[in-house]
Protein backbone atom coordinates (compact mmCIF):
# COMPACT_ATOMS: atom_id res chain seq x y z
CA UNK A 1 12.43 30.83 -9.39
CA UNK A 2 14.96 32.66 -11.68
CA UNK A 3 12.60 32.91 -14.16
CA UNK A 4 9.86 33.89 -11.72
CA UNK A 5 12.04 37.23 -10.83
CA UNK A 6 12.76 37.85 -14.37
CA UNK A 7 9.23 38.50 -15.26
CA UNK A 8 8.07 40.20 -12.16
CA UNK A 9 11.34 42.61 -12.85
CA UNK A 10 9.86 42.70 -16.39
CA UNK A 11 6.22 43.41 -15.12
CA UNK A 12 7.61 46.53 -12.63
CA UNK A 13 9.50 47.95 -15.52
CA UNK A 14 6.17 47.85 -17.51
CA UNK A 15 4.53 50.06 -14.44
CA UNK A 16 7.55 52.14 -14.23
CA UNK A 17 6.94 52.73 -18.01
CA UNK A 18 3.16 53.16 -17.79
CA UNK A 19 3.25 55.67 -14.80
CA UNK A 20 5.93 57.87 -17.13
CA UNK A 21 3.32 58.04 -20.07
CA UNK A 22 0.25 58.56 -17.79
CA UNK A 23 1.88 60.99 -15.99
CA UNK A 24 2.78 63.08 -19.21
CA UNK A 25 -1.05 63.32 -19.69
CA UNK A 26 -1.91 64.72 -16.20
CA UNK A 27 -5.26 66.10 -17.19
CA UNK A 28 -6.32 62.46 -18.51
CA UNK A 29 -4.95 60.82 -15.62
CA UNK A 30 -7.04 62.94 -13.13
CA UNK A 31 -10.17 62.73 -15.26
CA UNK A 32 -9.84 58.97 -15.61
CA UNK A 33 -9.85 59.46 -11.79
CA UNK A 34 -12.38 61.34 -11.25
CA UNK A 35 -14.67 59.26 -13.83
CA UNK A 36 -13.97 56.12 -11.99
CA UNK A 37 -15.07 57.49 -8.26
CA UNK A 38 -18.11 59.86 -9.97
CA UNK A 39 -19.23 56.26 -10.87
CA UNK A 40 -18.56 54.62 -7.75
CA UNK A 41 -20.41 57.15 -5.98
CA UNK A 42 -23.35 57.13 -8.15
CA UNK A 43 -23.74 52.83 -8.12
CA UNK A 44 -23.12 53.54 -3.76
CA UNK A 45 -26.10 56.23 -3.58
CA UNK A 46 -28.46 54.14 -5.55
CA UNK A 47 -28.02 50.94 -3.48
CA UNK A 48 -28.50 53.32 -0.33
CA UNK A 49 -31.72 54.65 -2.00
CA UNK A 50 -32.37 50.69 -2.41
CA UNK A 51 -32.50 49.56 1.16
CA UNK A 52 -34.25 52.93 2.33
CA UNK A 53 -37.08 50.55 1.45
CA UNK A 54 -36.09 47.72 2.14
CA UNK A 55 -33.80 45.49 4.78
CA UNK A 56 -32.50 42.79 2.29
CA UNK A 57 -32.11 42.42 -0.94
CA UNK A 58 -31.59 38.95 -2.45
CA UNK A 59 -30.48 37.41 1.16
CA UNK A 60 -28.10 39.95 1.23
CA UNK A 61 -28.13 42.64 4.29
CA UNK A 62 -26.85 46.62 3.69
CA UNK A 63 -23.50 45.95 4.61
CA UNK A 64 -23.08 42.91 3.25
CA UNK A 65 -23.95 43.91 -0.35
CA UNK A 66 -22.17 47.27 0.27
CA UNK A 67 -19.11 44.53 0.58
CA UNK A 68 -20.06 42.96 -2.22
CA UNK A 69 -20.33 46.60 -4.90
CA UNK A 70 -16.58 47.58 -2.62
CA UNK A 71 -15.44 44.09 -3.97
CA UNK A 72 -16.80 44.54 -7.86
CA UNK A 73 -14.77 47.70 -8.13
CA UNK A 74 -11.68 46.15 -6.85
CA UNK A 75 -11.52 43.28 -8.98
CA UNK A 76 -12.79 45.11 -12.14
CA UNK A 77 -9.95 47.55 -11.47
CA UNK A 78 -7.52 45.13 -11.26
CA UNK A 79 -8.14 43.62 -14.24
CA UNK A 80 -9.13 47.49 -15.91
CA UNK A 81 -5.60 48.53 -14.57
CA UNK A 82 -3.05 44.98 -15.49
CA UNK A 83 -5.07 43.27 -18.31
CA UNK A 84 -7.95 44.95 -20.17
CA UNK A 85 -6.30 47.73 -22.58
CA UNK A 86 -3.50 45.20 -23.73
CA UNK A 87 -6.42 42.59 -24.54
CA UNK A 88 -8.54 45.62 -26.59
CA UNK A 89 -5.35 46.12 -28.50
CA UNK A 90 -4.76 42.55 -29.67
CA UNK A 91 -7.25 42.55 -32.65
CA UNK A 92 -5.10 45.93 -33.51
CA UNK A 93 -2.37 44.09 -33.58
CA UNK A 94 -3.24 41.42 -35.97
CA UNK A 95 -4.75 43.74 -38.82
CA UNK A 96 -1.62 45.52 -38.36
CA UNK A 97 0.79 43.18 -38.56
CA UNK A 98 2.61 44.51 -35.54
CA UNK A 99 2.01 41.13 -33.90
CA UNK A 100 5.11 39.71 -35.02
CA UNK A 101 7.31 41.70 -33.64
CA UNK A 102 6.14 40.46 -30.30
CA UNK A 103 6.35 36.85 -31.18
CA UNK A 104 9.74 37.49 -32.10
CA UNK A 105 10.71 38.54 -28.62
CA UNK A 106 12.28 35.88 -26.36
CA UNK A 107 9.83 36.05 -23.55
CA UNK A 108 6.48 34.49 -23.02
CA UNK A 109 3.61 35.71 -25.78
CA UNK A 110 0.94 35.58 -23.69
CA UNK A 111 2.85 37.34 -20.96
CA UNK A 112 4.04 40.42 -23.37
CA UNK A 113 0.71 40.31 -24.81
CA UNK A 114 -1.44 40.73 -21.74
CA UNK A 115 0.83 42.41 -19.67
CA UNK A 116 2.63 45.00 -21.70
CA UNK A 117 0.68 48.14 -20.10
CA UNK A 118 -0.28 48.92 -16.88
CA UNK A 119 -3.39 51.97 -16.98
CA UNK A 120 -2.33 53.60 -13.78
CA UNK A 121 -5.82 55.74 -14.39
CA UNK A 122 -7.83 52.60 -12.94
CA UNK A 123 -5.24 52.07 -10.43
CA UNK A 124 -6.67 54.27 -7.45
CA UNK A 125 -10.37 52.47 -7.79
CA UNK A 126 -9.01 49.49 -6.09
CA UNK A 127 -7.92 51.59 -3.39
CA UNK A 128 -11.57 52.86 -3.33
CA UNK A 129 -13.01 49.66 -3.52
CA UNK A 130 -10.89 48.39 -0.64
CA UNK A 131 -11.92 51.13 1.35
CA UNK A 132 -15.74 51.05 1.03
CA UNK A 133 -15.17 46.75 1.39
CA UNK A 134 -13.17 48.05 5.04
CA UNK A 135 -16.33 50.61 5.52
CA UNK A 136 -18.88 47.72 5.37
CA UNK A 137 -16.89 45.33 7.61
CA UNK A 138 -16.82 48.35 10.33
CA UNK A 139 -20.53 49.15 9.70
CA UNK A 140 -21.64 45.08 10.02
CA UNK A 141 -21.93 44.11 14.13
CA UNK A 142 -22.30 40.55 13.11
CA UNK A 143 -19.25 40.47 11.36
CA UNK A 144 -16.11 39.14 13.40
CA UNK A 145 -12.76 39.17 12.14
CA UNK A 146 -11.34 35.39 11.62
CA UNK A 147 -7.82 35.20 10.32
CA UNK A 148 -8.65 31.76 8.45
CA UNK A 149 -11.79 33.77 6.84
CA UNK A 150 -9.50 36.43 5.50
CA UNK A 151 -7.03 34.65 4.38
CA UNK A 152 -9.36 32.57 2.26
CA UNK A 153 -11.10 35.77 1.24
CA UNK A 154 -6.97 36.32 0.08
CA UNK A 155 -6.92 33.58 -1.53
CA UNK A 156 -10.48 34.02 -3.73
CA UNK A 157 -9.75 37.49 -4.50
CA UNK A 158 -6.47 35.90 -6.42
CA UNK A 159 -8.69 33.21 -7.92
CA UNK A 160 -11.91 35.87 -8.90
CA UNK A 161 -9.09 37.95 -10.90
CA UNK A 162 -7.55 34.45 -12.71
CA UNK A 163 -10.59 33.49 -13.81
CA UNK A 164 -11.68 37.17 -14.75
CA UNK A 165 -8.16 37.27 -16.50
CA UNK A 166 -8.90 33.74 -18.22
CA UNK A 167 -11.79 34.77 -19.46
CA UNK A 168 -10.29 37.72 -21.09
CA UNK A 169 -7.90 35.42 -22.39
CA UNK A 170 -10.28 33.41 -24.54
CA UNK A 171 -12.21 36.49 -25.94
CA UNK A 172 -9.23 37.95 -26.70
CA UNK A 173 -7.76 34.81 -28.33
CA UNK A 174 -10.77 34.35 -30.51
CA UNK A 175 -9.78 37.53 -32.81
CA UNK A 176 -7.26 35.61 -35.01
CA UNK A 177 -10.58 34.21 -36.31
CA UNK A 178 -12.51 36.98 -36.07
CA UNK A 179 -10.30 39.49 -36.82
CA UNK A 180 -12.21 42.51 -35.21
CA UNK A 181 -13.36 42.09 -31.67
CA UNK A 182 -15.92 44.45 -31.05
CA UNK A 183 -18.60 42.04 -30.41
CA UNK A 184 -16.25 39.77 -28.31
CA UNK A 185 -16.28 42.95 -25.92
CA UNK A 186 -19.63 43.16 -25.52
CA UNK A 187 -19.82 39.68 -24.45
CA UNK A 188 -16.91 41.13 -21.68
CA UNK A 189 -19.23 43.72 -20.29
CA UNK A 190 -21.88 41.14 -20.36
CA UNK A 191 -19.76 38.97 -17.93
CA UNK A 192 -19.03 42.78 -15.79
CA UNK A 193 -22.49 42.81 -15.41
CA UNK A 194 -23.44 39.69 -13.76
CA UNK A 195 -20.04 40.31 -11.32
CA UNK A 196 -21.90 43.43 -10.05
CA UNK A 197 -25.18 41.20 -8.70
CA UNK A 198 -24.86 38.16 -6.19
CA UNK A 199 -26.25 35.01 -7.64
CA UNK A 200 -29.44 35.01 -5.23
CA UNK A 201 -30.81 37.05 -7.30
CA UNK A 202 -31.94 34.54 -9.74
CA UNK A 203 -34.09 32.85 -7.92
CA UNK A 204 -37.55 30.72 -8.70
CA UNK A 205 -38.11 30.44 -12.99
CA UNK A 206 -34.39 32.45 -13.56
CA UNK A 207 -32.82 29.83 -11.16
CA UNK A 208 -30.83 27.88 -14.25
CA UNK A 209 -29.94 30.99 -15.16
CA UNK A 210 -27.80 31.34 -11.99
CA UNK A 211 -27.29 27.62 -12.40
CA UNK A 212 -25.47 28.21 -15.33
CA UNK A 213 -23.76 31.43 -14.80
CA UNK A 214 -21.94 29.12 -11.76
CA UNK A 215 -21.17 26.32 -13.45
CA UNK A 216 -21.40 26.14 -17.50
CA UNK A 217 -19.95 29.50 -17.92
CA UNK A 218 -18.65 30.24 -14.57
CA UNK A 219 -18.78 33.80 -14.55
CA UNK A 220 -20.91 34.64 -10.99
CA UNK A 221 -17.92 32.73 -9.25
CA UNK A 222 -15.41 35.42 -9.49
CA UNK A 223 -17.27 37.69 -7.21
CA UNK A 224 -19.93 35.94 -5.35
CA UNK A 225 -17.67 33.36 -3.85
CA UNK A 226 -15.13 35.30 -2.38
CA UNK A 227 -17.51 37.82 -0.52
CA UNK A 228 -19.82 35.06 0.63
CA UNK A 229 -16.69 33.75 1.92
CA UNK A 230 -16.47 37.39 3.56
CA UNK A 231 -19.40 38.53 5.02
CA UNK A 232 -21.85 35.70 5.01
CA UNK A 233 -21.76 31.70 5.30
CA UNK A 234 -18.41 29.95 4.39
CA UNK A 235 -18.76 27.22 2.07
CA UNK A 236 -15.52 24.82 1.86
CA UNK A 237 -17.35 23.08 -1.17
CA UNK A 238 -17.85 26.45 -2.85
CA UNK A 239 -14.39 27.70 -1.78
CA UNK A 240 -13.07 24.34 -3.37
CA UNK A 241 -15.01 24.27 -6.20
CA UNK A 242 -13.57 27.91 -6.99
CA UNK A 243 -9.97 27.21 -6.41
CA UNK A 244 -10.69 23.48 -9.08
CA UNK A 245 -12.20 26.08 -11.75
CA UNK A 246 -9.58 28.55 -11.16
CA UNK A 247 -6.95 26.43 -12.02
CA UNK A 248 -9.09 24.68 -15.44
CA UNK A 249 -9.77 28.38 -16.76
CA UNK A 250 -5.77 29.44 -16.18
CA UNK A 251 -4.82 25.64 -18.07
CA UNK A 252 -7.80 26.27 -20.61
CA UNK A 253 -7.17 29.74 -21.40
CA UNK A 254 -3.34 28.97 -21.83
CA UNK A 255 -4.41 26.28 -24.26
CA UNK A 256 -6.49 28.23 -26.36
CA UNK A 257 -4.03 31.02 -26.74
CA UNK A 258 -1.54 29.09 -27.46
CA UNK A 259 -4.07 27.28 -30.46
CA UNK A 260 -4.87 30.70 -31.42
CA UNK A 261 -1.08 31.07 -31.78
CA UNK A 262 -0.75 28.44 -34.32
CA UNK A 263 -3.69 29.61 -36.66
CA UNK A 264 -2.30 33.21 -37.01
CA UNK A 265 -0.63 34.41 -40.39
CA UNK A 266 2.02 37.07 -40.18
CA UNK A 267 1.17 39.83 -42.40
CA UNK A 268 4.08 38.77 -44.66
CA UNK A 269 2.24 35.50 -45.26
């Protein structure tokens, strides 16, 4: 538990710091703003547009998908605001050599590694994504609230950002072999992608694709899980099945890093 508090004191200096440095750069700090809800807005008024012609769209009603895009923005940002600019940085610091200075610090590697910056610019998306996920809740009549349904939908939205977060892990890992990790990015915003649609959407000849976008390379799971869980049917299989993956990416991940760890030379090598 000691050690617990020590980190999580660590982790709040880290935001104090951040919010100091973002906040010396006002103008970038409201544009990153601004960027991040012009977008929102834009991905809102196209799915309106969407069911002007329609009533459903892959099993999933106008409210309950508008849950589903609220939910996509919140979890990206969390993992935009806590995780994603310290994992871009990593193959910088191994060209560098600046990576052994942080293994020479007596705290966890992966911890300083991943959690070194907070971007306080992404910050204020969750907000909006919590508040167009509250919007669709008011606007759907056949949703009731259910204090065991929430708290599970708790519960997932922890799990969807650990296995996002493990995932980054891994591509991130894999630069002490491949040294740049431009391409490993790509493969990130590949995995984005597929958050932002529900799984239903591969349906008849594409249905191994969502078949293995659940299972093989879990990626659907982080979102579609937790707002099924939400708005539509709860699953205890599916909610199980999440929290059993959750916990293999987190121990998997750890591993890796920890491998990748062992194959890195210090520039002084």
């Amino acid at each position: 538990m000691t050690t617990l508090l020590r980190y999580l004191r660590l982790w709040a200096a880290f935001g104090r710091y951040g919010l100091t440095r973002e906040l010396a750069f006002r103008m970038n700090f409201v544009l990153r703003i601004t960027m991040e809800s012009l977008w929102l807005g834009i991905l809102l008024i196209f799915w309106q547009r969407v069911f002007v012609y329609t009533s459903v769209v892959a099993e999933w009603t106008q409210e309950e998908y508008l849950f589903f895009v609220g939910f996509y923005f919140a979890l990206g940002a969390v993992i935009e605001t806590f995780f994603l600019s310290n994992c871009g940085e990593f193959a910088d610091l191994i060209r560098s050599g600046d990576l052994d200075f942080y293994l020479l610090q007596p705290i966890d590697e992966q911890f300083l590694i991943t959690c070194r910056n907070v971007d306080w610019s992404t910050a204020p998306t969750i907000l909006l994504g919590t508040g167009v996920m509250i919007y669709a809740l008011s606007q759907n009549e056949l949703w009731t609230f259910e204090p065991l349904r929430v708290l599970l939908f708790l519960v997932l939205f922890a799990c969807g950002t650990a296995m996002a977060y493990s995932f980054l892990v891994v591509l991130t890992s894999s630069s002490v072999w491949m040294i740049r990790n431009q391409s490993l990015f790509e493969v990130w915003w590949l995995f984005t992608t597929l958050w932002r649609y529900p799984r239903e959407i591969f349906s008849g000849r594409w249905a191994v694709a969502g078949w293995i976008f659940s299972t093989i390379i879990p990626v659907m799971l982080v979102t579609n899980v937790p707002a099924q869980t939400m708005v539509k049917v709860l699953n205890p299989k599916a909610v199980a099945y999440t929290m059993v993956v959750t916990v293999a990416l987190l121990y998997g991940s750890r591993r890796f890093f920890r491998a990748a760890l062992r194959r890195y030379r210090s520039a002084s090598s």
